[in-house]
N, C-alpha and C. Protein backbone atom coordinates (compact mmCIF):
# COMPACT_ATOMS: atom_id res chain seq x y z
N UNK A 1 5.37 -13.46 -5.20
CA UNK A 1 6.62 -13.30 -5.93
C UNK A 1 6.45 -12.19 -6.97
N UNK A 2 7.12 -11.32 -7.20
CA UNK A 2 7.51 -9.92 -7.89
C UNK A 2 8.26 -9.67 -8.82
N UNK A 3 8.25 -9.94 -10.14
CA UNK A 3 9.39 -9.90 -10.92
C UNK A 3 9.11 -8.28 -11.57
N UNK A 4 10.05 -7.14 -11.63
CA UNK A 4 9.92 -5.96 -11.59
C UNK A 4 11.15 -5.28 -11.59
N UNK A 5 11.67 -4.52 -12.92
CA UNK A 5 13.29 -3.51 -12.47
C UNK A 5 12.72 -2.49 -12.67
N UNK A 6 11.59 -2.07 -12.66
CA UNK A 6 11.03 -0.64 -12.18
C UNK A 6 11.63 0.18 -10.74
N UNK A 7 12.14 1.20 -10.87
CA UNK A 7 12.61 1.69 -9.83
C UNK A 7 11.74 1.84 -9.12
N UNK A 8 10.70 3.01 -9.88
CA UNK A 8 9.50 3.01 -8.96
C UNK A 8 8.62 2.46 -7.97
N UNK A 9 8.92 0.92 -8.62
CA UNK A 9 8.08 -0.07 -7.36
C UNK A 9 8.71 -1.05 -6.88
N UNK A 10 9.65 -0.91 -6.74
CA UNK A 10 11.02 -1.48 -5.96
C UNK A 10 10.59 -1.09 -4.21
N UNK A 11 10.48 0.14 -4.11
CA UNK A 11 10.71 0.24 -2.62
C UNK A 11 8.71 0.14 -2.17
N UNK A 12 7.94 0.23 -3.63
CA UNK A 12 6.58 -0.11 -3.45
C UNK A 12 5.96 -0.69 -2.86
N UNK A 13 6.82 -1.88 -3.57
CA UNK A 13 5.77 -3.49 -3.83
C UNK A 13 6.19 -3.50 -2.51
N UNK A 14 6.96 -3.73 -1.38
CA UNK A 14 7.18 -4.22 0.19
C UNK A 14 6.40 -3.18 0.80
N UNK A 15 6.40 -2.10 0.73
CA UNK A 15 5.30 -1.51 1.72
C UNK A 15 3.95 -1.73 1.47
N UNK A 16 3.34 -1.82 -0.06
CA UNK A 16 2.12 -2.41 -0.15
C UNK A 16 1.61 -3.84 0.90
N UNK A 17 2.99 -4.72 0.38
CA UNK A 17 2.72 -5.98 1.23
C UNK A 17 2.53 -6.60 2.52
N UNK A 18 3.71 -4.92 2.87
CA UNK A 18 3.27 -4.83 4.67
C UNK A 18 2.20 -4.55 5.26
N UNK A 19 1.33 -3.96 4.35
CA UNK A 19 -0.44 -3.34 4.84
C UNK A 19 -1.16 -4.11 4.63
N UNK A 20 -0.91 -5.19 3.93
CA UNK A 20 -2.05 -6.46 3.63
C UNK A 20 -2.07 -7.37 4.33
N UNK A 21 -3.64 -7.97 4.51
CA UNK A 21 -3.65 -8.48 5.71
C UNK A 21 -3.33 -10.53 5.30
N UNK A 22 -3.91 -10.55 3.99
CA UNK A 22 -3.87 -11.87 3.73
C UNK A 22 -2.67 -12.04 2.53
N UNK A 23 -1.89 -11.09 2.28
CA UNK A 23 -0.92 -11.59 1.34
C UNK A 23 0.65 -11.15 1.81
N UNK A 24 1.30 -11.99 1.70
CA UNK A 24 3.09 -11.65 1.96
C UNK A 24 3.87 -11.65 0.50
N UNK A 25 4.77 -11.20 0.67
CA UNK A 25 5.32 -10.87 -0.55
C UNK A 25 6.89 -12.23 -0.29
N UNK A 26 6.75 -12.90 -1.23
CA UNK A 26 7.87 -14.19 -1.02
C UNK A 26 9.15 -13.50 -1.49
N UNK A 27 9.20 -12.92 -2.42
CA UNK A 27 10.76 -12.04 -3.16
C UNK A 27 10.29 -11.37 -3.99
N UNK A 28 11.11 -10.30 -4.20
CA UNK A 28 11.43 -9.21 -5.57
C UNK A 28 12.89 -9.73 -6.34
N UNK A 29 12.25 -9.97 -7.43
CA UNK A 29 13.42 -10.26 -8.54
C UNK A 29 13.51 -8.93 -9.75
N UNK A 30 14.75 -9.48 -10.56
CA UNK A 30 14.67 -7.80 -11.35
C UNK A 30 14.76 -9.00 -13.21
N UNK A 31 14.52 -10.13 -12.67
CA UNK A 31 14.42 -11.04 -14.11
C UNK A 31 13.91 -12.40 -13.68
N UNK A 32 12.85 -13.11 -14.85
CA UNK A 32 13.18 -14.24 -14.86
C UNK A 32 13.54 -15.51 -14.55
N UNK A 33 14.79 -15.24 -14.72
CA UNK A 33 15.62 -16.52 -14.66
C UNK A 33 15.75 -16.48 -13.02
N UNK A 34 16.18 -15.51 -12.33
CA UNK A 34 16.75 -15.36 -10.50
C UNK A 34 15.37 -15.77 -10.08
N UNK A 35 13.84 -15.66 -10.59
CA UNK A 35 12.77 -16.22 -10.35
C UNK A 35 12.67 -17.47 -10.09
N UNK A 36 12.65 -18.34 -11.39
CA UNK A 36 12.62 -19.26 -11.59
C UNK A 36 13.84 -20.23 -10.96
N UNK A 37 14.61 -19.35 -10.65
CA UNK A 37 15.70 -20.11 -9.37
C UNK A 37 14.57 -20.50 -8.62
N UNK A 38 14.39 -19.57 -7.71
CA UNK A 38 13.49 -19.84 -6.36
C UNK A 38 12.31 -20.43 -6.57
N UNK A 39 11.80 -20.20 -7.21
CA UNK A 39 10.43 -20.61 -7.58
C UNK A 39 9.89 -21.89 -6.95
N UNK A 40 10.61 -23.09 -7.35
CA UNK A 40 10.49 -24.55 -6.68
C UNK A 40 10.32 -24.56 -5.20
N UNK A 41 11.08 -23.84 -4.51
CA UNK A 41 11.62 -23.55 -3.49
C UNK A 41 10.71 -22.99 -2.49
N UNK A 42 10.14 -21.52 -2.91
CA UNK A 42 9.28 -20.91 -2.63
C UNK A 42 7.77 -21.19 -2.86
N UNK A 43 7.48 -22.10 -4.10
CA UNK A 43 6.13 -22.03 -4.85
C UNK A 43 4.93 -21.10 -4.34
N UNK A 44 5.02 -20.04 -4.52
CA UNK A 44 4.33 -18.71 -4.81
C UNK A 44 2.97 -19.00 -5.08
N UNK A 45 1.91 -18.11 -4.24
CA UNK A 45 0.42 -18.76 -5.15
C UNK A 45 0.25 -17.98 -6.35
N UNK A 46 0.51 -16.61 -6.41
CA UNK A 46 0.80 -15.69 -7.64
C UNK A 46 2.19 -15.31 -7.55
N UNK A 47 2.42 -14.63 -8.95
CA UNK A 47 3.80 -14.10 -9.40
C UNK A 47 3.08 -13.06 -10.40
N UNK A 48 3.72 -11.95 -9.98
CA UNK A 48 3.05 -10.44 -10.63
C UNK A 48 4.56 -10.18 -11.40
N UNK A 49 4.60 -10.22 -12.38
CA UNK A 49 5.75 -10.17 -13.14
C UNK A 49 5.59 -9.14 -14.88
N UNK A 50 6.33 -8.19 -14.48
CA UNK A 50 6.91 -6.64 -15.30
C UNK A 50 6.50 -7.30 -17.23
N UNK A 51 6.10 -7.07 -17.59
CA UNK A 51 6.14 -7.39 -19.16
C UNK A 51 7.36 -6.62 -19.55
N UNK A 52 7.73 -5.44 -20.16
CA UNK A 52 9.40 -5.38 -20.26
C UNK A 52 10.44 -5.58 -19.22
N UNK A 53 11.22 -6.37 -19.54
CA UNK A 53 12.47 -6.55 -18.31
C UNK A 53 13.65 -6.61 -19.07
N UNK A 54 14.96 -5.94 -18.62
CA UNK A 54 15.89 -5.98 -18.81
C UNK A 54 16.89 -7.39 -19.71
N UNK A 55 16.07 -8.55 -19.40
CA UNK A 55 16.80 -9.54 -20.17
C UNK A 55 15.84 -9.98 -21.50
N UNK A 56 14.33 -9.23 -21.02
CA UNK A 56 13.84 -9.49 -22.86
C UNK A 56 12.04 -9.27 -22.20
N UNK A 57 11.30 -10.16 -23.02
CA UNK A 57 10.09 -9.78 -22.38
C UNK A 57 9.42 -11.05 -21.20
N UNK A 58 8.88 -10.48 -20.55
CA UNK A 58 8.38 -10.99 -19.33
C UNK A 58 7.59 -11.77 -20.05
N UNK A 59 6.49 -11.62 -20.69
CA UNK A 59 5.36 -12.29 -21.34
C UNK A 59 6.38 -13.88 -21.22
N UNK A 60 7.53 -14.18 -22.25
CA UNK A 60 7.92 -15.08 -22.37
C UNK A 60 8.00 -16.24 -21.26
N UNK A 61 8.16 -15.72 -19.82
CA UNK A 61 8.79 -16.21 -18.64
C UNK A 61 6.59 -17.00 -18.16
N UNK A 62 5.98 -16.65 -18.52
CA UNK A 62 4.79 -17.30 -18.38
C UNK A 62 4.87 -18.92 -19.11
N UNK A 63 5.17 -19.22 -19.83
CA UNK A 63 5.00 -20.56 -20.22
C UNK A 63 6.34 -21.24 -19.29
N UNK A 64 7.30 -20.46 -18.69
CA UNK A 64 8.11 -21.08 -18.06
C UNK A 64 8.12 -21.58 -16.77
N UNK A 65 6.74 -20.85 -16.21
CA UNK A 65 6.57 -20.58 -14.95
C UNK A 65 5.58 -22.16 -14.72
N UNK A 66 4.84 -22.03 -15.90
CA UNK A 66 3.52 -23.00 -16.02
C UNK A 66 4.13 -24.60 -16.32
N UNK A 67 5.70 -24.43 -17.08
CA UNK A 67 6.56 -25.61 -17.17
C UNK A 67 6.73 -26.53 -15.99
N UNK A 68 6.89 -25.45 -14.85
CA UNK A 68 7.19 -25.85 -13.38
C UNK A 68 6.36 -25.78 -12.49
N UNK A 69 4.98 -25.67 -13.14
CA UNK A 69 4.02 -25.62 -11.87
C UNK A 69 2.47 -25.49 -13.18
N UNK A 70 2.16 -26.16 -13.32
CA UNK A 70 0.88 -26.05 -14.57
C UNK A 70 -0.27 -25.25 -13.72
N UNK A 71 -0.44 -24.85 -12.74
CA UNK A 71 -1.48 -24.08 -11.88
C UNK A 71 -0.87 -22.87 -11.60
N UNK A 72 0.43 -22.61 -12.01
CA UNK A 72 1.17 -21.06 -11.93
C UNK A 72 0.01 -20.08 -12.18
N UNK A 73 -0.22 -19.11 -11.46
CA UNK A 73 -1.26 -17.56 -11.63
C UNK A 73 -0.06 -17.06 -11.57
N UNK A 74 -0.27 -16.65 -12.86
CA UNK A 74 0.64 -15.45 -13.42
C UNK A 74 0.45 -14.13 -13.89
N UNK A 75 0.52 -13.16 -13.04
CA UNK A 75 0.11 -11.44 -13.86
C UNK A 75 0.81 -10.68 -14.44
N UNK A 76 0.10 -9.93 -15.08
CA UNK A 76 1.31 -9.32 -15.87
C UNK A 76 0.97 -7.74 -16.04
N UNK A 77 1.89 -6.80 -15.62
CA UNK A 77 1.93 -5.47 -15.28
C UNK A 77 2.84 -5.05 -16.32
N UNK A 78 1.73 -4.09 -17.09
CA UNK A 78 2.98 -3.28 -17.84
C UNK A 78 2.35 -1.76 -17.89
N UNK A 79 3.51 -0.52 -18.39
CA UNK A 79 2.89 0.36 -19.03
C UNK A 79 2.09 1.03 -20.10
N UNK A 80 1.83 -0.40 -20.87
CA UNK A 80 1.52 -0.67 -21.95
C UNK A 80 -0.04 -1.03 -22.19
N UNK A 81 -0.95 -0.68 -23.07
CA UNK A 81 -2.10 -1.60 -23.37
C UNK A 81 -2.30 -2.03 -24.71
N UNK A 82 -1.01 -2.29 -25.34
CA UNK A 82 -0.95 -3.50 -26.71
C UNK A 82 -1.71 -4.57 -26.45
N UNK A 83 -2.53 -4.75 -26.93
CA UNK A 83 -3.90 -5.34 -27.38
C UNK A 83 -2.57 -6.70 -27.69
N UNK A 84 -2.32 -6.79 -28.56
CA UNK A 84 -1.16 -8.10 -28.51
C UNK A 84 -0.72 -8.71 -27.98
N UNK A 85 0.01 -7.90 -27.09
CA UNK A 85 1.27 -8.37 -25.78
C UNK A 85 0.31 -9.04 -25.27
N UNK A 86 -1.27 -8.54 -24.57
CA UNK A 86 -2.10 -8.52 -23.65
C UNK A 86 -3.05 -10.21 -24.47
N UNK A 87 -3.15 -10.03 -25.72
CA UNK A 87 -3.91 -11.26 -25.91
C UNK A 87 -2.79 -12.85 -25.94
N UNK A 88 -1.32 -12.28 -26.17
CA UNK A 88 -0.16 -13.20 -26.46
C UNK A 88 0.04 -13.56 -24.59
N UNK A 89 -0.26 -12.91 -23.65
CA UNK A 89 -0.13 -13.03 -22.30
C UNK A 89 -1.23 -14.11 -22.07
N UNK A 90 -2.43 -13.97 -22.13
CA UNK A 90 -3.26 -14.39 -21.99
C UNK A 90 -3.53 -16.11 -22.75
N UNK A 91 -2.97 -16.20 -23.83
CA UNK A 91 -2.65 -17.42 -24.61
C UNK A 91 -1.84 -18.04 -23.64
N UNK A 92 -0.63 -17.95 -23.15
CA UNK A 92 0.42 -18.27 -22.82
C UNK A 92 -0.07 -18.60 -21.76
N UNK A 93 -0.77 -18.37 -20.92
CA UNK A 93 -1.89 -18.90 -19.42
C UNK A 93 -1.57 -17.43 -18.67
N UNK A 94 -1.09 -16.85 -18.74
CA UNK A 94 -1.56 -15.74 -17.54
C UNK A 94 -3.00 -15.57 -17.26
N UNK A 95 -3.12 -15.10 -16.08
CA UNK A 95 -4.96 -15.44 -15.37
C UNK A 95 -5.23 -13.67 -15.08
N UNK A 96 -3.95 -12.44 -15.58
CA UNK A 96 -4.53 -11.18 -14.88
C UNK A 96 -3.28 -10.33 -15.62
N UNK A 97 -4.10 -9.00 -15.86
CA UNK A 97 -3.12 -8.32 -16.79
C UNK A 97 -3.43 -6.46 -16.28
N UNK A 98 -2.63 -5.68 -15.72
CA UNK A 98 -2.72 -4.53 -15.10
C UNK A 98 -1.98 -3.90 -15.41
N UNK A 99 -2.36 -2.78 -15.62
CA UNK A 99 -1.55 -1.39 -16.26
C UNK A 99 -1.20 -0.54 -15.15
N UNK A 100 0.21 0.16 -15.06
CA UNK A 100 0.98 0.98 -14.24
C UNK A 100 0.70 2.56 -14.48
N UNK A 101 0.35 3.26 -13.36
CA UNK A 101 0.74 2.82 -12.20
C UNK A 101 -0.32 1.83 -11.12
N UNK A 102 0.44 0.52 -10.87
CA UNK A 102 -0.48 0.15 -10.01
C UNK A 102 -0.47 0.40 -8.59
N UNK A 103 -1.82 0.78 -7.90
CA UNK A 103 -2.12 1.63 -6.65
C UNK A 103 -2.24 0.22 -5.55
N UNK A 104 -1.57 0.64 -4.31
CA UNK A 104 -1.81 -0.50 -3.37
C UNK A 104 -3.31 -1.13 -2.85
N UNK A 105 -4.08 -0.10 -3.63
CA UNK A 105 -5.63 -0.58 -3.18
C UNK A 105 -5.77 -1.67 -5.03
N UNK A 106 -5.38 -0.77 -5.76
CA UNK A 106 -5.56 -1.86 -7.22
C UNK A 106 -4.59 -3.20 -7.17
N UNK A 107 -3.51 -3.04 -6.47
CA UNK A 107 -3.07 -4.20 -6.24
C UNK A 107 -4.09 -5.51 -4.81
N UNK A 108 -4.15 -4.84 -4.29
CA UNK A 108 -5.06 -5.85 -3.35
C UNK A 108 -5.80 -6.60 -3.86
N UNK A 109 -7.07 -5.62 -4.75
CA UNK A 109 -8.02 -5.76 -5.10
C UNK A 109 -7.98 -6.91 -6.43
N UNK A 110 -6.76 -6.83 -7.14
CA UNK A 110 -6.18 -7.58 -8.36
C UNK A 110 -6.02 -9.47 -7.21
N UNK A 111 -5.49 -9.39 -5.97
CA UNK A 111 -4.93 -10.69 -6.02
C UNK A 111 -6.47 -10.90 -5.39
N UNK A 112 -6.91 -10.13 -4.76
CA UNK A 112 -8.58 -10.84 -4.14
C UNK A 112 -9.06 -11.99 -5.31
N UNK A 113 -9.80 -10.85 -6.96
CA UNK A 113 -9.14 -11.11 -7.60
C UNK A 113 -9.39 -12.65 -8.34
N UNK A 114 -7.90 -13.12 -7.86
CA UNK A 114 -7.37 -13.99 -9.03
C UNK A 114 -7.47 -15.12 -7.55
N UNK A 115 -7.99 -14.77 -6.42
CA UNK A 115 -7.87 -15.59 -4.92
C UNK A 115 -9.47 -16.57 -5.25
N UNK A 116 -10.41 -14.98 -5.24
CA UNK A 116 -11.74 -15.98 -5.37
C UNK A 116 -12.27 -15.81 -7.08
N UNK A 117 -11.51 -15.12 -7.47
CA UNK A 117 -12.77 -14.95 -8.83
C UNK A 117 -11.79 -16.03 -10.03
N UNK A 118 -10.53 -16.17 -9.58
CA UNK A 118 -9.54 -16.90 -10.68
C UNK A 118 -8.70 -16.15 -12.16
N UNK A 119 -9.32 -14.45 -12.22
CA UNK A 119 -8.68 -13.38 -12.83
C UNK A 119 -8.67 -12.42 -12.65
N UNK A 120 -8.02 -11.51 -13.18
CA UNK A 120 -7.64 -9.91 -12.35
C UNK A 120 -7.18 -8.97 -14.09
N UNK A 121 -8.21 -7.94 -13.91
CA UNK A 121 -8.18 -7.15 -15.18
C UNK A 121 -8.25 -5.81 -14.82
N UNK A 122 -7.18 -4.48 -14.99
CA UNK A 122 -6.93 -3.04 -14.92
C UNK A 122 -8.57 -3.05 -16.02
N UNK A 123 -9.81 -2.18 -15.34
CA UNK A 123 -10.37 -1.24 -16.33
C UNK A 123 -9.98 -1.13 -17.78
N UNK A 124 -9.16 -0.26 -17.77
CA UNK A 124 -8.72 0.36 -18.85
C UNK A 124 -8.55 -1.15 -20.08
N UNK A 125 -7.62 -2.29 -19.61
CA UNK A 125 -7.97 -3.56 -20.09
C UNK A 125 -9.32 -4.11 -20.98
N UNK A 126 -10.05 -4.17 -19.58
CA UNK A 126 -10.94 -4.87 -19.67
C UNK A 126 -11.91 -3.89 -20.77
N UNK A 127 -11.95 -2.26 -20.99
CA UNK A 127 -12.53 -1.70 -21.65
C UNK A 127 -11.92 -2.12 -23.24
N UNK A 128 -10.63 -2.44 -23.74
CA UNK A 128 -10.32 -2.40 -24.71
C UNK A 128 -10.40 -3.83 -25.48
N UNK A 129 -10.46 -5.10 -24.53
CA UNK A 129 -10.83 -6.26 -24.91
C UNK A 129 -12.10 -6.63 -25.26
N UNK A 130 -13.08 -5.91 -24.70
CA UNK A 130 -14.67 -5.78 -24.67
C UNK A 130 -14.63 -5.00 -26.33
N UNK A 131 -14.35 -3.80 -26.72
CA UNK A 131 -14.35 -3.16 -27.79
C UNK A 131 -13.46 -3.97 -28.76
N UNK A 132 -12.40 -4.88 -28.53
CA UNK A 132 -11.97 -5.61 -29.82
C UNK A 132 -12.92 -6.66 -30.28
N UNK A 133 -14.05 -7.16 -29.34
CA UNK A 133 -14.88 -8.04 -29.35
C UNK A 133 -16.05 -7.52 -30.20
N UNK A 134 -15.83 -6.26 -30.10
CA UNK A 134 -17.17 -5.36 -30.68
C UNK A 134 -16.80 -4.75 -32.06
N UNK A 135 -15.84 -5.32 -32.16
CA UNK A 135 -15.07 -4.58 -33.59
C UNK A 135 -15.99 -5.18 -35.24
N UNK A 136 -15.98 -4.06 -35.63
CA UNK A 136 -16.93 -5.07 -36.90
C UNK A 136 -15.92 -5.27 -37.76
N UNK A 137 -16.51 -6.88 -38.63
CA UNK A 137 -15.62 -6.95 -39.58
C UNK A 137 -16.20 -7.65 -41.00
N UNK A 138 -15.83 -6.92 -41.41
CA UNK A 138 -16.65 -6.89 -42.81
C UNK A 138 -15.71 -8.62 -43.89
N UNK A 139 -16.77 -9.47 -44.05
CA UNK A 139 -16.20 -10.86 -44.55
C UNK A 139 -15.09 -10.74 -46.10
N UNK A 140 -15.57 -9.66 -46.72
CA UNK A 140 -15.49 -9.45 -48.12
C UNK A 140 -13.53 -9.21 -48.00
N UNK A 141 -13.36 -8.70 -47.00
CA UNK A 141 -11.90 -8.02 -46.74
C UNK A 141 -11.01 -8.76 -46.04
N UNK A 142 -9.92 -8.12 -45.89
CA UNK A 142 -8.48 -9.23 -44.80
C UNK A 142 -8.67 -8.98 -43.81
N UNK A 143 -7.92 -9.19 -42.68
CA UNK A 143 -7.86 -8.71 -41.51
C UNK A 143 -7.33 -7.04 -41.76
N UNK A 144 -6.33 -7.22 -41.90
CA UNK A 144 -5.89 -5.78 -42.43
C UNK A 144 -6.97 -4.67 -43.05
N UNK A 145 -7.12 -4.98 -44.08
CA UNK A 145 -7.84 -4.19 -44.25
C UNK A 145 -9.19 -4.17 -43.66
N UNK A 146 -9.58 -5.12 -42.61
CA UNK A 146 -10.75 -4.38 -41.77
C UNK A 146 -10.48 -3.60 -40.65
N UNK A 147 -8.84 -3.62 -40.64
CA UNK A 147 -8.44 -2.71 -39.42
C UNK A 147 -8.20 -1.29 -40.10
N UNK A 148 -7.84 -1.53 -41.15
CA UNK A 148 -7.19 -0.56 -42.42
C UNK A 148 -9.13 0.33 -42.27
N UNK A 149 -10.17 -0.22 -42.25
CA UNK A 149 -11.54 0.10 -42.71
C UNK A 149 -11.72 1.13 -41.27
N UNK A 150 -11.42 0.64 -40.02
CA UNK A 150 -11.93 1.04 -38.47
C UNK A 150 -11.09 2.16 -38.73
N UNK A 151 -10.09 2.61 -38.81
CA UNK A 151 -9.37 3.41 -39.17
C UNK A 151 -9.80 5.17 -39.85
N UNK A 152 -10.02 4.42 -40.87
CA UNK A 152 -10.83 5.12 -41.74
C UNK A 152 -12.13 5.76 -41.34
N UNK A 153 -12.84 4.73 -40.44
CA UNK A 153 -13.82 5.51 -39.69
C UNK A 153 -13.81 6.26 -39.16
N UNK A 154 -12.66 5.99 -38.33
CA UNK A 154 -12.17 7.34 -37.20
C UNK A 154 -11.17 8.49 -37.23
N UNK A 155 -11.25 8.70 -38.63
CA UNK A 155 -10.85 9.93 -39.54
C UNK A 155 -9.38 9.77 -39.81
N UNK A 156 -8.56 8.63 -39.21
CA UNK A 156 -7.24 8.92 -39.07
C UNK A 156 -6.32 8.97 -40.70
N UNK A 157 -5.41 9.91 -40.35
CA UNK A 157 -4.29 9.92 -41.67
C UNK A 157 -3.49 8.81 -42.19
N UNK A 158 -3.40 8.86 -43.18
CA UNK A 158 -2.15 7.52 -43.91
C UNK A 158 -1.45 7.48 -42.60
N UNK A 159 -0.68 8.41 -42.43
CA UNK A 159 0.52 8.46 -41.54
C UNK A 159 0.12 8.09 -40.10
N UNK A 160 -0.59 8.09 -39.63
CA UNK A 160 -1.49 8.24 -37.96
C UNK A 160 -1.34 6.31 -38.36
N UNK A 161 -2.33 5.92 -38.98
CA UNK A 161 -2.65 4.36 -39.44
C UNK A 161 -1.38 3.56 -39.50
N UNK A 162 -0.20 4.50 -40.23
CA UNK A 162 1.10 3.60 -40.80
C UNK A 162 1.66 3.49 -38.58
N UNK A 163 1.23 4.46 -38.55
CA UNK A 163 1.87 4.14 -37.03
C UNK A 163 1.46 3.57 -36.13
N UNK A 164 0.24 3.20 -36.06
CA UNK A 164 -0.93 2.36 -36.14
C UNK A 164 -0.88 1.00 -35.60
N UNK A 165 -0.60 0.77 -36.86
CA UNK A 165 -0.67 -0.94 -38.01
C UNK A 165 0.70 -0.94 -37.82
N UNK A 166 1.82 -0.08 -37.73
CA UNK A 166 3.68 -0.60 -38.24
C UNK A 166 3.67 -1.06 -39.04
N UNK A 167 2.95 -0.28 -40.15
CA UNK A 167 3.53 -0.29 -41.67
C UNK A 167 4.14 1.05 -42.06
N UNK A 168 3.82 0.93 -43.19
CA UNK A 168 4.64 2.12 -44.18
C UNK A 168 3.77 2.59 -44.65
N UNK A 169 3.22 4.35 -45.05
CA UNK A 169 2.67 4.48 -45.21
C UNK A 169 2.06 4.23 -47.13
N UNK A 170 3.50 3.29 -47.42
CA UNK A 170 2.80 2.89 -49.06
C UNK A 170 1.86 1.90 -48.72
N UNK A 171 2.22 0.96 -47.65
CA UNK A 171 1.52 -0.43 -47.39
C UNK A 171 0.15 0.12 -47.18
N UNK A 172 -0.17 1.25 -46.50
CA UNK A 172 -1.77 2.21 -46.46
C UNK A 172 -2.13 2.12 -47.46
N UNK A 173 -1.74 2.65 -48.21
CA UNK A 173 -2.11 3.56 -49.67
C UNK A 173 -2.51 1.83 -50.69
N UNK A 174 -1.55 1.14 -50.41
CA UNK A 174 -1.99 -0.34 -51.20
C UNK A 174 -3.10 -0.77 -51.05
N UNK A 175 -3.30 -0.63 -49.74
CA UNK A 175 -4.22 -1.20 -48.38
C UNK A 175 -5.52 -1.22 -49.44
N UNK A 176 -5.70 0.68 -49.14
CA UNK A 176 -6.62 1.06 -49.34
C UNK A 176 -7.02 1.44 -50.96
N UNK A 177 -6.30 1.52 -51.70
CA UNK A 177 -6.75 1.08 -53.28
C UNK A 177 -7.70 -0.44 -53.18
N UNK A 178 -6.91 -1.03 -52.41
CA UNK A 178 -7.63 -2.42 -52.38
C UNK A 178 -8.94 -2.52 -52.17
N UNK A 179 -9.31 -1.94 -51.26
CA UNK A 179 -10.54 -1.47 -50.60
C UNK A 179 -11.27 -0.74 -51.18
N UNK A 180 -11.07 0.50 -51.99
CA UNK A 180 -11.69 1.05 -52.77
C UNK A 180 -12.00 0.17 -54.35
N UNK A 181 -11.05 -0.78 -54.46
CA UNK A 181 -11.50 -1.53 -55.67
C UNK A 181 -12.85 -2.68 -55.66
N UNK A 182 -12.37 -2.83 -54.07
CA UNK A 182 -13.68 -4.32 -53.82
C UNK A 182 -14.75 -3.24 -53.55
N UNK A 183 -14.82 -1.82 -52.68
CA UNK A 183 -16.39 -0.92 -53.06
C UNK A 183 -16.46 -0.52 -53.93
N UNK A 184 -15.75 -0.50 -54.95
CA UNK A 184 -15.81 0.21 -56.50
C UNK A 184 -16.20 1.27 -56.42
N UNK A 185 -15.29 2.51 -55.41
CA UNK A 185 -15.44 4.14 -55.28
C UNK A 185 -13.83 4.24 -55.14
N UNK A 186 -14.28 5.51 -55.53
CA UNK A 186 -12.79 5.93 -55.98
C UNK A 186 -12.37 7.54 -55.19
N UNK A 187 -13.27 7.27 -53.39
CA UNK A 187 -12.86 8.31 -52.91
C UNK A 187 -13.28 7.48 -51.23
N UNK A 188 -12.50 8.24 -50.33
CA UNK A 188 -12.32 8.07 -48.99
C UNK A 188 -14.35 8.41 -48.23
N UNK A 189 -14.54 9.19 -48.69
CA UNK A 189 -15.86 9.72 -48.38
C UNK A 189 -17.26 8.79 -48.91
N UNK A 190 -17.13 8.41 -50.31
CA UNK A 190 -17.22 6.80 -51.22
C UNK A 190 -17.61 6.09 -50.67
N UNK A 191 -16.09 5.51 -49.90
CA UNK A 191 -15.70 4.22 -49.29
C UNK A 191 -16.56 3.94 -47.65
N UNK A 192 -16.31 5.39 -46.99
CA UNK A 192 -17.67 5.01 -45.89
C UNK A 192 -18.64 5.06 -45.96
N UNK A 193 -19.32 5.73 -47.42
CA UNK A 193 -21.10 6.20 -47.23
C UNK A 193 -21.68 4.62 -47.60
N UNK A 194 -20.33 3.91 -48.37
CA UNK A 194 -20.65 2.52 -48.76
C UNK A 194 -20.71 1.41 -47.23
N UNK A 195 -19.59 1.44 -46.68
CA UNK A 195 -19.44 0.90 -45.05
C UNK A 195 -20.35 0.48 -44.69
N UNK A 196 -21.19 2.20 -44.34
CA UNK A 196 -22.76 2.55 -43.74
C UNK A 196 -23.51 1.74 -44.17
N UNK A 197 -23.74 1.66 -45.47
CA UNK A 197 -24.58 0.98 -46.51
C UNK A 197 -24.78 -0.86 -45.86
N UNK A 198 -23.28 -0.99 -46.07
CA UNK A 198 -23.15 -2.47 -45.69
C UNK A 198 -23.32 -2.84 -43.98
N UNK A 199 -23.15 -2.11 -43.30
CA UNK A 199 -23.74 -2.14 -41.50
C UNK A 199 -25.01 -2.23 -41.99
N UNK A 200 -25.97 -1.15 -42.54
CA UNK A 200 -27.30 -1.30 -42.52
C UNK A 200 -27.71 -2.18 -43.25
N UNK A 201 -27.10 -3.24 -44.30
CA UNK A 201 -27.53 -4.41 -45.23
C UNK A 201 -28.02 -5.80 -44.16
């Protein structure tokens, strides 16, 4: 089952499905809810379903799916790799999360997959969940400002960060007084030779 108003893989997803030898494609929906019609009906072993869709976000339609079937494998395809969406998917029970464009060999290979292995992760994913795991975080500070700190490492501007984080770039500038008050330096250059200091403590 296919939930997807991507034009692009509208006329896709059925020719992919026609070349595969162990999977059929039950329906293409363009929301949700026309899903979850059929769903009972059909009971699908996976449902590869669009994270933005036309009636709101897909992510949501995962706890709905799992309402009506608590063993629902649910994936979730977007153009997106928000670290958020992707950990809020994953809460919600989705078992596999793939970034577009997906290729009829990355699609195969995704339901193999979630067939024998029980999850299915795009690379690019799996590289950025591994590195949030690896993220350091210094106890002394907020969350924020240890994201506000990684930041800083990687040379970026107030403005780069405010777009970042979706703040403002005063909420930076607060941020980081803050930060400079708990290292007690009173410069950007300061503030990492101190960082360093505290990695190597």
């Amino acid at each position: 089952m296919v939930i997807d108003s991507d034009i692009r893989f509208l006329e896709a997803y059925p020719y992919y499905f026609n070349t595969y030898r162990d999977y059929d494609l039950a329906g293409i929906y363009s929301s949700v809810a026309e899903a979850l019609e059929d769903y009972s009906r059909i009971q699908p072993d996976i449902v590869l379903s669009e994270v933005h869709l036309p009636e709101g976000c897909g992510v949501a339609g995962i706890a709905e799916f799992r309402k009506r079937d608590a063993d629902a494998k649910v994936i979730m395809v977007s153009d997106e790799t928000d670290f958020e969406t992707i950990k809020k998917s994953f809460k919600l029970g989705a078992v596999g999360y793939l970034t577009k464009p997906v290729s009829k060999k990355r699609l195969e290979q995704a339901l193999d997959s979630i067939k024998y292995e029980g999850a299915a992760l795009s690379h690019d994913i799996a590289k950025q969940v591994i590195s949030m795991f690896r993220r350091k975080h210094y106890a002394n500070f907020s969350e924020r400002e240890n994201e506000i700190i990684e930041c800083l490492g990687q040379g970026m501007t107030y403005k780069s960060m405010a777009e970042k984080l979706f703040v403002t770039t005063s909420t930076i500038n607060f941020h980081i007084q803050n930060i400079y008050l708990k290292l007690d330096v009173n410069s950007k250059s300061e503030a990492l030779q101190k960082i360093r200091q505290l990695e190597c403590a």
